[in-house]
N, C-alpha and C. Protein backbone atom coordinates (compact mmCIF):
# COMPACT_ATOMS: atom_id res chain seq x y z
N UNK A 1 41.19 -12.31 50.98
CA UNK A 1 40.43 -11.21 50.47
C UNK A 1 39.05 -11.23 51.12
N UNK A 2 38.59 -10.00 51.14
CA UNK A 2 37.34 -9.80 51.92
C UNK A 2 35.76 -9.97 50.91
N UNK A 3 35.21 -10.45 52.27
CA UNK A 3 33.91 -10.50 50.77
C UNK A 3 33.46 -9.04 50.31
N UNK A 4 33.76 -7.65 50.87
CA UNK A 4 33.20 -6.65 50.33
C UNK A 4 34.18 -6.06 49.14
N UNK A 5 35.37 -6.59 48.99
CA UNK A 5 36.75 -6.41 48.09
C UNK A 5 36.00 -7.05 46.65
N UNK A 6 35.06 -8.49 46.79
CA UNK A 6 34.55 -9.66 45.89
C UNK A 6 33.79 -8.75 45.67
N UNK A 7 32.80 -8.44 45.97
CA UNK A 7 31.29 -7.54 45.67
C UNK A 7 31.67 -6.88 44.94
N UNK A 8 32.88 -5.59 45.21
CA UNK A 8 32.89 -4.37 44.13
C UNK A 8 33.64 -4.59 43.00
N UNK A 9 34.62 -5.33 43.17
CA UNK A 9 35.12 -6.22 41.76
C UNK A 9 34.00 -6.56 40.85
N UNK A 10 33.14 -7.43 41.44
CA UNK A 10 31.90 -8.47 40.70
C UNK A 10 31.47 -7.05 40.10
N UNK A 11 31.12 -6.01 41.15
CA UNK A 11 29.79 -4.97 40.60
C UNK A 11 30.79 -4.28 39.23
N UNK A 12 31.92 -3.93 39.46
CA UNK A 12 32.84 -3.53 38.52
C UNK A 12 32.63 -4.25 37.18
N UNK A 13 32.77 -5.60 37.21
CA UNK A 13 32.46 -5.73 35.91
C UNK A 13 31.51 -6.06 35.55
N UNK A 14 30.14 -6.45 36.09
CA UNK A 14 29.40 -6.12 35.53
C UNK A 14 29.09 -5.02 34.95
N UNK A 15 29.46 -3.90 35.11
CA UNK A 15 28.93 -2.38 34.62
C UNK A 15 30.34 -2.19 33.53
N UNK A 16 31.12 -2.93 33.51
CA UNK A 16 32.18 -3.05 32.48
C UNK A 16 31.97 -3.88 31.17
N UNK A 17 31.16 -4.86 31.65
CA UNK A 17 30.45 -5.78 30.46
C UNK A 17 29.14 -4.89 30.19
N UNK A 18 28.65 -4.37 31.02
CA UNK A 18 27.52 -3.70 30.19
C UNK A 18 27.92 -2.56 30.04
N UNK A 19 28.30 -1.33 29.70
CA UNK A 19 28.81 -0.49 28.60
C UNK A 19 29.73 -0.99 27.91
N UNK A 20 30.64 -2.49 27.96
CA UNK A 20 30.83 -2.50 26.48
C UNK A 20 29.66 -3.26 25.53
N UNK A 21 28.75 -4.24 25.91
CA UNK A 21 27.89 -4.46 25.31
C UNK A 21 26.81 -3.43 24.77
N UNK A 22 26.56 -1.57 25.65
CA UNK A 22 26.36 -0.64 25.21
C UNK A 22 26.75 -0.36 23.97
N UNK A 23 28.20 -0.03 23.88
CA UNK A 23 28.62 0.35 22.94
C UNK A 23 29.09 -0.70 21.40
N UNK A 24 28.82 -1.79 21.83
CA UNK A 24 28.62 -3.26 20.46
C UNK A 24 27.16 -2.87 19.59
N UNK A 25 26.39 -2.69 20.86
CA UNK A 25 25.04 -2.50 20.05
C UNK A 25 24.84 -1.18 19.64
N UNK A 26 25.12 -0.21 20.02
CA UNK A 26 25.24 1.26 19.48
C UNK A 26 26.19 0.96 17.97
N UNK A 27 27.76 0.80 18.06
CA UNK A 27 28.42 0.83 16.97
C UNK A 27 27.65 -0.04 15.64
N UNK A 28 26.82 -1.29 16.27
CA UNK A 28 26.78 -2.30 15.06
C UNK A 28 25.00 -1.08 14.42
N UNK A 29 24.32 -0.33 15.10
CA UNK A 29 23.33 -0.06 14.42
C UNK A 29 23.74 1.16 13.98
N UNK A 30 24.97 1.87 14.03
CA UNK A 30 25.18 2.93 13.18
C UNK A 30 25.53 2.02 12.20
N UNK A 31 26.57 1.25 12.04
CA UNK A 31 26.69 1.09 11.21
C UNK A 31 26.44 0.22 9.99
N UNK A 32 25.12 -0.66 10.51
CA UNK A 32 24.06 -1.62 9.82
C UNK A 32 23.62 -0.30 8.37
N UNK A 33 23.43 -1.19 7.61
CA UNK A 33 22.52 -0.18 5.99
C UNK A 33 21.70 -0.13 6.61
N UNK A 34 20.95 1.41 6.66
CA UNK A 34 19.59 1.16 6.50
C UNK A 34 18.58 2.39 5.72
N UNK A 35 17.67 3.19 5.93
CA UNK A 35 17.00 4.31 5.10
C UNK A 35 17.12 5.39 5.65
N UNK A 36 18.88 5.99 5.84
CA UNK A 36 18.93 7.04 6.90
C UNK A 36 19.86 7.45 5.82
N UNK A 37 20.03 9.08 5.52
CA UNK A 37 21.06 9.47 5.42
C UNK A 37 20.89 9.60 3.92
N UNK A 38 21.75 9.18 2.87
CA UNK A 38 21.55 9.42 1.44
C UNK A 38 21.93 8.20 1.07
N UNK A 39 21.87 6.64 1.99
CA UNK A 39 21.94 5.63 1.41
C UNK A 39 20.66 5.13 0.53
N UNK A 40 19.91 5.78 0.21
CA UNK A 40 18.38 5.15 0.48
C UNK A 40 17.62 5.75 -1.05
N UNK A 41 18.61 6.67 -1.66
CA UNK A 41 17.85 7.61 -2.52
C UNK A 41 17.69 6.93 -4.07
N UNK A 42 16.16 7.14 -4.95
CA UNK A 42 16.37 6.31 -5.83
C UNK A 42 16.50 6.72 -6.85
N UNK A 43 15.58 6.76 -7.95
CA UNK A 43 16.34 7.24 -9.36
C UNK A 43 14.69 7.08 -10.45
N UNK A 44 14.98 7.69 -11.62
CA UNK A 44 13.94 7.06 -12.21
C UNK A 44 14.28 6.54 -13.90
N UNK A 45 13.32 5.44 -13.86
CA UNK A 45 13.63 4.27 -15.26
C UNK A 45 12.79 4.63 -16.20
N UNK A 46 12.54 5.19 -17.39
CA UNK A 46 11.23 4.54 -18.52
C UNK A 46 11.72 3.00 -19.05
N UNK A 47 10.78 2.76 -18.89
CA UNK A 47 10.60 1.19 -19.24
C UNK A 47 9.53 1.01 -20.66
N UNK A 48 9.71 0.45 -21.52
CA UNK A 48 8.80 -0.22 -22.63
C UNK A 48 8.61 0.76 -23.94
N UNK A 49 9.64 1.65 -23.89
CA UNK A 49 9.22 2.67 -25.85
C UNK A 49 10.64 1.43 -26.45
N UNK A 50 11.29 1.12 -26.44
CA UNK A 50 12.19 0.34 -26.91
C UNK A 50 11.78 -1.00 -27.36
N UNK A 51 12.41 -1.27 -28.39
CA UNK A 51 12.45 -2.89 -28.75
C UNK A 51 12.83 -3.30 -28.00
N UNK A 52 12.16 -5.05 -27.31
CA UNK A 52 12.81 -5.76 -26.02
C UNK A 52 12.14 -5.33 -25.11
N UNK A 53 11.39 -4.41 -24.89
CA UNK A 53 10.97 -3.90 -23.34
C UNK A 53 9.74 -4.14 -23.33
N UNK A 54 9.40 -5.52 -23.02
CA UNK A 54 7.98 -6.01 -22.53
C UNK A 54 7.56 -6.76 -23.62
N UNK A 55 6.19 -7.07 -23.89
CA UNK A 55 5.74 -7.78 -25.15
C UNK A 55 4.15 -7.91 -24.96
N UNK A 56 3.30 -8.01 -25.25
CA UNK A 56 2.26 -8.29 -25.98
C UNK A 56 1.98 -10.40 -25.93
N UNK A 57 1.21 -10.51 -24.22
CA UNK A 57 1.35 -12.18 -24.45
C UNK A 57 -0.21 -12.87 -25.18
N UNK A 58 -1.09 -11.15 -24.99
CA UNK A 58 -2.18 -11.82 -26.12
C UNK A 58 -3.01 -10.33 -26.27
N UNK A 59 -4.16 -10.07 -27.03
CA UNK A 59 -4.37 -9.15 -27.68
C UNK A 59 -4.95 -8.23 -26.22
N UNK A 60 -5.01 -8.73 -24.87
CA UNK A 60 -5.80 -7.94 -23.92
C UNK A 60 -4.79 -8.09 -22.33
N UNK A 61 -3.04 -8.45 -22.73
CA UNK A 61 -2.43 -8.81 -21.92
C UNK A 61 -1.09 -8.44 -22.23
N UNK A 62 -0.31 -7.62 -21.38
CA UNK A 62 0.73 -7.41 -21.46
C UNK A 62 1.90 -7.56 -20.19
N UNK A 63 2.91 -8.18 -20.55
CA UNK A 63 3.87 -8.46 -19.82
C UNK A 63 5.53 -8.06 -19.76
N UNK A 64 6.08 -7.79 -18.54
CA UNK A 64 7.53 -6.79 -18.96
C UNK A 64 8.49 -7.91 -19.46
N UNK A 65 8.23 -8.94 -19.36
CA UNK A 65 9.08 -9.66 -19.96
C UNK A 65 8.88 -11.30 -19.72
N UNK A 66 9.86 -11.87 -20.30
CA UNK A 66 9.58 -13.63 -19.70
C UNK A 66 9.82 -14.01 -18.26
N UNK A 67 8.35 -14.62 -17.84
CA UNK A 67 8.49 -14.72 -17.04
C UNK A 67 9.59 -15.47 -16.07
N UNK A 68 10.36 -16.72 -17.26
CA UNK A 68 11.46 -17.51 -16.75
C UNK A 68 12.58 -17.00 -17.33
N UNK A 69 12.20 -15.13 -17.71
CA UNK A 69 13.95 -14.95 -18.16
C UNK A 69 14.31 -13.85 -16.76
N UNK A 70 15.38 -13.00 -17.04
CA UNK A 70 15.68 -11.95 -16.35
C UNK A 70 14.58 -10.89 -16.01
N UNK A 71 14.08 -10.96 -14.66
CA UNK A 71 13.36 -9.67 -14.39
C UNK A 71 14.03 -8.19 -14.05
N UNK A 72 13.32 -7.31 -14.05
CA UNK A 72 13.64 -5.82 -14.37
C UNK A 72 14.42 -5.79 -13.09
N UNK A 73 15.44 -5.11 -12.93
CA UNK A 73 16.08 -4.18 -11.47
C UNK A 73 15.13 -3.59 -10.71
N UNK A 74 15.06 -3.83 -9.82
CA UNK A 74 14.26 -2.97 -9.03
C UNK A 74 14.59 -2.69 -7.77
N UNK A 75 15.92 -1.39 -7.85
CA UNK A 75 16.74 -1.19 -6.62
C UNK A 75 15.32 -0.11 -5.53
N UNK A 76 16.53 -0.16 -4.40
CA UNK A 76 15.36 0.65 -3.69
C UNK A 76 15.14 1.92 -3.93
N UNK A 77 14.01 2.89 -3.72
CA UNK A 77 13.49 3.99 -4.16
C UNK A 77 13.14 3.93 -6.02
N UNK A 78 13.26 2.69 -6.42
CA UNK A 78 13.47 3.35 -8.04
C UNK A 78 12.16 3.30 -8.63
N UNK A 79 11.92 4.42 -9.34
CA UNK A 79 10.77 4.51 -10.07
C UNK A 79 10.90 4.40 -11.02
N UNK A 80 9.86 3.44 -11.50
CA UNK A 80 10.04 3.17 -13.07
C UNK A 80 8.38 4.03 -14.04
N UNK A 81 8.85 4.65 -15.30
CA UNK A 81 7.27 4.97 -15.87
C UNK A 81 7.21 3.93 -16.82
N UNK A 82 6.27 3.40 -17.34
CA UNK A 82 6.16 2.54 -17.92
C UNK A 82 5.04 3.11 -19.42
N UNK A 83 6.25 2.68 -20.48
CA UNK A 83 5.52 3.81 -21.69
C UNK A 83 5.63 2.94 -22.94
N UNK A 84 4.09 2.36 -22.66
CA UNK A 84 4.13 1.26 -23.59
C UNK A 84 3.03 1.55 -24.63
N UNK A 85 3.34 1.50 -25.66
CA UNK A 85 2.89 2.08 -26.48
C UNK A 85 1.80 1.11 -27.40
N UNK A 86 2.47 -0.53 -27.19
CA UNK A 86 1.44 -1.73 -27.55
C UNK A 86 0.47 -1.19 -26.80
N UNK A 87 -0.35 -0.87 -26.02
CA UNK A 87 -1.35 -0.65 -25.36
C UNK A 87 -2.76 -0.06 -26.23
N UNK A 88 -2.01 0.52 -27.67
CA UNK A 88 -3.06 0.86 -28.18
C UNK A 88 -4.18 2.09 -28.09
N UNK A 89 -3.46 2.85 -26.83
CA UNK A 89 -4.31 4.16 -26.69
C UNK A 89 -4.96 3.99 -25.64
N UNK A 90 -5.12 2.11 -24.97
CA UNK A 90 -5.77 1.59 -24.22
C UNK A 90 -5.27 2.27 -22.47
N UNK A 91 -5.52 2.28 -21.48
CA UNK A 91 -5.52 2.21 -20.38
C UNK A 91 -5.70 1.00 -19.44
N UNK A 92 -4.81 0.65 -18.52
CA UNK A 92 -4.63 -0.49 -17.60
C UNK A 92 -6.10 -1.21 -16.78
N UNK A 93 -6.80 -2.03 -16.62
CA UNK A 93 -7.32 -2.43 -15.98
C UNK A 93 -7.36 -2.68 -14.82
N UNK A 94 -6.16 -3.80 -14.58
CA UNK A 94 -5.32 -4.48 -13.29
C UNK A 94 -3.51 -4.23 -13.55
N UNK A 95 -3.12 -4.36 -12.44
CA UNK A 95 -1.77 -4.31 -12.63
C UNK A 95 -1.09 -4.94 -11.65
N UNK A 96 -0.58 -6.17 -12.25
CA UNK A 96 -0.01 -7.18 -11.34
C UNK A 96 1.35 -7.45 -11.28
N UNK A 97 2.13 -6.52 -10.25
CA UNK A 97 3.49 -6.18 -9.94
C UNK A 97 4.31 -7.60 -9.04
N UNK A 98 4.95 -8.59 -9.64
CA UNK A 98 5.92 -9.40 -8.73
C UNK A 98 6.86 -9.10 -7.99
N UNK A 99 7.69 -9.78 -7.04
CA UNK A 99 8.84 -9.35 -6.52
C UNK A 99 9.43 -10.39 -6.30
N UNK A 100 10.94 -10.31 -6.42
CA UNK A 100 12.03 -11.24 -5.98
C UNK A 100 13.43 -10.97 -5.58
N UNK A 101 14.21 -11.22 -4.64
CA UNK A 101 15.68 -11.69 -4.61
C UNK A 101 16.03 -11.67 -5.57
N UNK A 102 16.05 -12.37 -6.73
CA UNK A 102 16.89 -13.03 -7.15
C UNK A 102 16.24 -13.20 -8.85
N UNK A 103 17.46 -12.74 -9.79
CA UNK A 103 16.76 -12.22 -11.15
C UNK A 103 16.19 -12.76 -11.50
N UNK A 104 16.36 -14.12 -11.58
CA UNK A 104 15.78 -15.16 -12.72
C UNK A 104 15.34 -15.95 -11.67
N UNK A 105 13.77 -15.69 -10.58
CA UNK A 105 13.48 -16.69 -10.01
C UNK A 105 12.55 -17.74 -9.79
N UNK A 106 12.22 -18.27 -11.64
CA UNK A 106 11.91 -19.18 -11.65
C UNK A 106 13.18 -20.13 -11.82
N UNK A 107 14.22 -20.29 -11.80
CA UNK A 107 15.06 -21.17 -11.93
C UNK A 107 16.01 -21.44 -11.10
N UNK A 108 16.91 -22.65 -10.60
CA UNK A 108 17.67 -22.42 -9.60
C UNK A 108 16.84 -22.80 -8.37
N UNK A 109 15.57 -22.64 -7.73
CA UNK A 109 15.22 -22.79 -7.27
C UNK A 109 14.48 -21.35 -6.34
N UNK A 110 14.47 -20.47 -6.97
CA UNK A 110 13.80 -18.56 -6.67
C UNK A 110 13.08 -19.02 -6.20
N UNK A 111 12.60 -17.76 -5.74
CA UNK A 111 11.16 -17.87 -5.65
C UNK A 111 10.46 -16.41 -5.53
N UNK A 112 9.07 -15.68 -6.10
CA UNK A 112 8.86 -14.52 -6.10
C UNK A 112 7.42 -14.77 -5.45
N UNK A 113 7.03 -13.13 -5.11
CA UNK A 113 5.73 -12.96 -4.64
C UNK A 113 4.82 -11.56 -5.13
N UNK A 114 3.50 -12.14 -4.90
CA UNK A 114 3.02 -10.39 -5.42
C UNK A 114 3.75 -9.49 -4.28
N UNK A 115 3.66 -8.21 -5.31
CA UNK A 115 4.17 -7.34 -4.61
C UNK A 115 3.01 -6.31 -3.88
N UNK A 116 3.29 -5.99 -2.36
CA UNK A 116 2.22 -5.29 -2.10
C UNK A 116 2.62 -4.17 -1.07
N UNK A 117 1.53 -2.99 -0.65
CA UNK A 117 2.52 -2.50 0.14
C UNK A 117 3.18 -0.94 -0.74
N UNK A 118 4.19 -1.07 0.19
CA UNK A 118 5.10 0.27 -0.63
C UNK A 118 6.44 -0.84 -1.06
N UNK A 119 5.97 -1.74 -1.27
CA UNK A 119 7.60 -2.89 -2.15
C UNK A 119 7.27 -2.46 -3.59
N UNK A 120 5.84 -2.19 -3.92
CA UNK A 120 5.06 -1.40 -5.09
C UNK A 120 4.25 -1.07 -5.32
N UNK A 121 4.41 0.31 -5.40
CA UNK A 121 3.08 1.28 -5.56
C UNK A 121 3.18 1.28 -6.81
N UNK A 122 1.71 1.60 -6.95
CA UNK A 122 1.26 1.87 -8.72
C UNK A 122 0.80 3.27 -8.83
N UNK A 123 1.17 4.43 -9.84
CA UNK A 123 0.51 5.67 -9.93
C UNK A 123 0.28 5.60 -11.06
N UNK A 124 -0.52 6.66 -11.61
CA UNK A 124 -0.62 8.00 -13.04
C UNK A 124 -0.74 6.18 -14.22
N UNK A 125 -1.82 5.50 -13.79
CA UNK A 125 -2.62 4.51 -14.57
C UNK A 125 -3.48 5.42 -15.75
N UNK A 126 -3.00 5.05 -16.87
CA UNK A 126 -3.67 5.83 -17.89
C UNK A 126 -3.06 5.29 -19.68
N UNK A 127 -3.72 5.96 -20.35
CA UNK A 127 -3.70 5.47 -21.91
C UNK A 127 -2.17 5.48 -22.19
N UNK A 128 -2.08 4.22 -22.46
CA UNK A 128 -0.43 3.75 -22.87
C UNK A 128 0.58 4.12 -21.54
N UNK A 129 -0.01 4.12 -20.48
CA UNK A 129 1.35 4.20 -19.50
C UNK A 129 0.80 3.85 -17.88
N UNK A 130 2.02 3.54 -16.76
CA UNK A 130 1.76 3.44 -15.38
C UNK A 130 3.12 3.73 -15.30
N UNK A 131 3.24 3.57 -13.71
CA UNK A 131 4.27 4.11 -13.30
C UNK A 131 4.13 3.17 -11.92
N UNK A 132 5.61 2.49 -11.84
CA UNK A 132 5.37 1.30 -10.39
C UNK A 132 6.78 2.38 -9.19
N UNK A 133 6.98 2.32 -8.09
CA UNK A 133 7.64 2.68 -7.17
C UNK A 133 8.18 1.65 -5.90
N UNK A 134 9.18 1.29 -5.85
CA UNK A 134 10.04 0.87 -5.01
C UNK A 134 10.16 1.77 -3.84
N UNK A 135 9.39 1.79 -2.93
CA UNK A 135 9.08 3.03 -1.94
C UNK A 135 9.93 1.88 -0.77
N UNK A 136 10.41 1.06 -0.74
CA UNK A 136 11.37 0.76 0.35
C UNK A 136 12.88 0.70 0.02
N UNK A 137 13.39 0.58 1.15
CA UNK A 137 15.09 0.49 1.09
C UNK A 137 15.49 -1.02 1.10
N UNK A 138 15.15 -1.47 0.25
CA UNK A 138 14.88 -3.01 -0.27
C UNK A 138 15.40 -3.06 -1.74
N UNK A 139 16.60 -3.84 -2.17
CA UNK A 139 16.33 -4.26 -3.75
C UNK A 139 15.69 -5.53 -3.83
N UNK A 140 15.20 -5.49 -5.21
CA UNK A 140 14.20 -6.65 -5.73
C UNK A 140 14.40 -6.55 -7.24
N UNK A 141 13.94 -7.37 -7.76
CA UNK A 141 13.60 -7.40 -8.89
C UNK A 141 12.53 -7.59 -9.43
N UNK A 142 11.27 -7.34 -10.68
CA UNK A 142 10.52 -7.01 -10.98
C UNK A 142 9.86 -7.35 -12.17
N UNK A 143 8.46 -8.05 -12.19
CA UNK A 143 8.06 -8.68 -13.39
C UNK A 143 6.50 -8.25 -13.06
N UNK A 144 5.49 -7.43 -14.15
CA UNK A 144 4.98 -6.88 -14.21
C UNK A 144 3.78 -7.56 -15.48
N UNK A 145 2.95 -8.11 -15.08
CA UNK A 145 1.75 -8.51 -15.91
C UNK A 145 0.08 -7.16 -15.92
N UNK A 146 -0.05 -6.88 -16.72
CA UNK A 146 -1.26 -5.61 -17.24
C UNK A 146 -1.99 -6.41 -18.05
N UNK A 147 -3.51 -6.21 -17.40
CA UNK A 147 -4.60 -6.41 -18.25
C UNK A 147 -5.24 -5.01 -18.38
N UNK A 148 -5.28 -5.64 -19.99
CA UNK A 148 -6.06 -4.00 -20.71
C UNK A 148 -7.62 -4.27 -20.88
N UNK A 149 -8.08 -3.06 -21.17
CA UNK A 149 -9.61 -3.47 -22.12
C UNK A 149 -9.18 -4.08 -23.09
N UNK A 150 -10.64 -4.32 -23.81
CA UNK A 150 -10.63 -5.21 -25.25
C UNK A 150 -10.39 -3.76 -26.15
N UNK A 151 -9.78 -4.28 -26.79
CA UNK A 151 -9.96 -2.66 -28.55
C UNK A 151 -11.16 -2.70 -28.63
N UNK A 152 -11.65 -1.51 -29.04
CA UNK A 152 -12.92 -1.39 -29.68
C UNK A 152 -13.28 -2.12 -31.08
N UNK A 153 -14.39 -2.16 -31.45
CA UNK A 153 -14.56 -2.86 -32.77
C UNK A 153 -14.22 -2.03 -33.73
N UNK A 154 -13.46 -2.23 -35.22
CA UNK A 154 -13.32 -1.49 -36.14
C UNK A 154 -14.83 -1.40 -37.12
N UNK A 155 -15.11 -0.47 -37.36
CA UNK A 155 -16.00 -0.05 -37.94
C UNK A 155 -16.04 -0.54 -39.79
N UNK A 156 -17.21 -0.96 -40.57
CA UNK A 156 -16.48 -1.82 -41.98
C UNK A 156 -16.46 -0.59 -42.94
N UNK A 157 -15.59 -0.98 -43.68
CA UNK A 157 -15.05 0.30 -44.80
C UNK A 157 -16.06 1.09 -45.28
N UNK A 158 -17.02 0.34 -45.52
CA UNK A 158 -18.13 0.96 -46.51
C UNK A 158 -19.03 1.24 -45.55
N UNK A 159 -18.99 1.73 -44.37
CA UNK A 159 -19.78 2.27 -43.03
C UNK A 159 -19.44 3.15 -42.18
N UNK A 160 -17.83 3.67 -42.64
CA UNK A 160 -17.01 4.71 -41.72
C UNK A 160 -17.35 5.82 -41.99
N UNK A 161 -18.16 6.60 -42.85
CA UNK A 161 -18.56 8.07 -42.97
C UNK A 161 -19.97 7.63 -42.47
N UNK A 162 -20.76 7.23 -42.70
CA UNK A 162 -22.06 7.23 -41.68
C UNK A 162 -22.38 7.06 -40.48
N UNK A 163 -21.12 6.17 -40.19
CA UNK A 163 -21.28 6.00 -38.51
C UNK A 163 -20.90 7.21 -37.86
N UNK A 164 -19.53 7.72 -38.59
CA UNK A 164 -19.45 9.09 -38.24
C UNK A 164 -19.79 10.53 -38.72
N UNK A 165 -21.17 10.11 -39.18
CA UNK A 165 -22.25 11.41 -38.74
C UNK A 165 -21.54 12.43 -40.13
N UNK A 166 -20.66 11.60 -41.05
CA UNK A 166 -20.33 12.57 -42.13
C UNK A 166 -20.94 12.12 -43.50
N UNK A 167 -21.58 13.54 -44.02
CA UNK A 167 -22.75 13.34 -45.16
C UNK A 167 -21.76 13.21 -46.36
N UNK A 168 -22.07 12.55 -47.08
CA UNK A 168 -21.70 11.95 -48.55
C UNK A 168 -21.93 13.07 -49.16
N UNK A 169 -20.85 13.94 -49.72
CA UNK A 169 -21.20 14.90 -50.63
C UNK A 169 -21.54 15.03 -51.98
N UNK A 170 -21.38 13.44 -52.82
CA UNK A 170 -22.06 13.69 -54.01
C UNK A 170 -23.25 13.09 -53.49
N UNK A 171 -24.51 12.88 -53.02
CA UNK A 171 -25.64 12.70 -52.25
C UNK A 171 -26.29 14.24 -52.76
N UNK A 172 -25.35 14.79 -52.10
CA UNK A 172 -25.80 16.39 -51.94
C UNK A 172 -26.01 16.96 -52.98
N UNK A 173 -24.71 17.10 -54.04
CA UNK A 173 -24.42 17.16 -55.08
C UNK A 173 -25.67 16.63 -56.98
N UNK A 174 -25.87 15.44 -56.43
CA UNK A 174 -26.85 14.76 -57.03
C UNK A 174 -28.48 15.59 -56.76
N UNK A 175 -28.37 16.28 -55.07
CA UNK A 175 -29.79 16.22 -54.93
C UNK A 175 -29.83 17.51 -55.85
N UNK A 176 -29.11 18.70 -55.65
CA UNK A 176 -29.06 20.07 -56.74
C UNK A 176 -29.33 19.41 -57.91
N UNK A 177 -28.59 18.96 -58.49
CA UNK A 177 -28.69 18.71 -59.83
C UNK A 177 -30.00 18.06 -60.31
N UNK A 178 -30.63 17.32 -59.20
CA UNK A 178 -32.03 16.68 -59.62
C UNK A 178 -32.97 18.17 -59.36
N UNK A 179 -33.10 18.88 -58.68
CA UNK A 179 -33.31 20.36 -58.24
C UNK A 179 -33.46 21.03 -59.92
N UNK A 180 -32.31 21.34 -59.60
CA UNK A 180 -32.17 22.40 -60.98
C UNK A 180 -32.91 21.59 -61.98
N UNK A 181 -32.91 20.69 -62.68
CA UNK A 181 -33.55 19.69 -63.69
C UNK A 181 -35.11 19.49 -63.58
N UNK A 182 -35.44 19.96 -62.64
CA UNK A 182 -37.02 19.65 -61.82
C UNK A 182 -37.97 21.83 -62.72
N UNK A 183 -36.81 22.27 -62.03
CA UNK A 183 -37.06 24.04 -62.67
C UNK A 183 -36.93 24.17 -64.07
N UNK A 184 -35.87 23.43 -64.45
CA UNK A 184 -36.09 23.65 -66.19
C UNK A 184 -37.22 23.07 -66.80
N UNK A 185 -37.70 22.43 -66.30
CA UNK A 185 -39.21 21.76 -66.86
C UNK A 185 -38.65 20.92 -67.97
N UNK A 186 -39.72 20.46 -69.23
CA UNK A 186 -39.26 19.59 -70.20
C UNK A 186 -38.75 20.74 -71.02
């Protein structure tokens, strides 16, 4: 055989190994998951008007749950509102969103991280509610610590119509009657 017979063979398959290695890497990224198409679309959760949904870990701190039990789902795209009503009328301070693999990952050997980024966005922060977003094509799961203000001070029983600027009507009542009693003379 001739060496120019060797050459176009050789060149042959090289260009035979590379369009099929073309087409390995074409087929495997159609058909890899990824945020194309309607694989990707999410959904939305209320989280916390229910018994069980979150708790109260001290009078200026709230948490979605134990931290060494099951954390929340948090598939991709999913929005959760968060409508917690322990809050007291209060509004969020900070809002400190975790993330993990893996539900329960303090145990077993997990492991989680803050979440930052679009792994969770925070919106519509306000009296008794937030709202967190899974803005990637990522599942995770989700454990959620909120610091509130302090409550205001309660005002003492025998001080709640004066503080609020409302007049005692037998005051009033008393002053006529000392009035009229003043005109009748003796």
């Amino acid at each position: 055989m001739s060496g120019a017979a060797i050459d176009k063979r050789s060149s042959r398959r090289r260009v035979l190994a590379f369009v099929a290695l073309w087409i390995a890497i074409s087929a495997a990224a159609l058909l890899a998951p990824g945020c194309y198409g309607r694989n990707c679309e999410g959904g939305f959760e209320t989280y916390g008007p229910d018994a069980g949904q979150g708790f109260m870990v001290d009078e200026n701190r709230w948490a979605s749950g134990p931290m060494d039990g099951t954390w929340l789902w948090f598939p991709r795209q999913r929005y959760y509102i968060f409508d917690v009503r322990a809050f007291g009328g209060r509004a969020p301070t900070a809002i400190f969103p975790y993330i993990s693999g893996t539900p329960e990952p303090t145990k077993n050997g997990g492991n989680y991280a803050p979440a930052a980024g679009n792994l969770a966005e925070i919106f519509s922060a306000g009296p008794n509610r937030f709202d967190i977003k899974n803005d990637s094509c990522s599942d995770y799961y989700l454990y959620v610590v909120v610091d509130l203000p302090p409550l205001p001070p309660e005002a003492p029983a025998g001080d709640a119509g004066a503080d609020a600027g409302i007049a005692d009507a037998s005051v009033e009542e008393d002053a006529a009657a000392d009035a009229g009693d003043a005109e009748a003379g003796p």
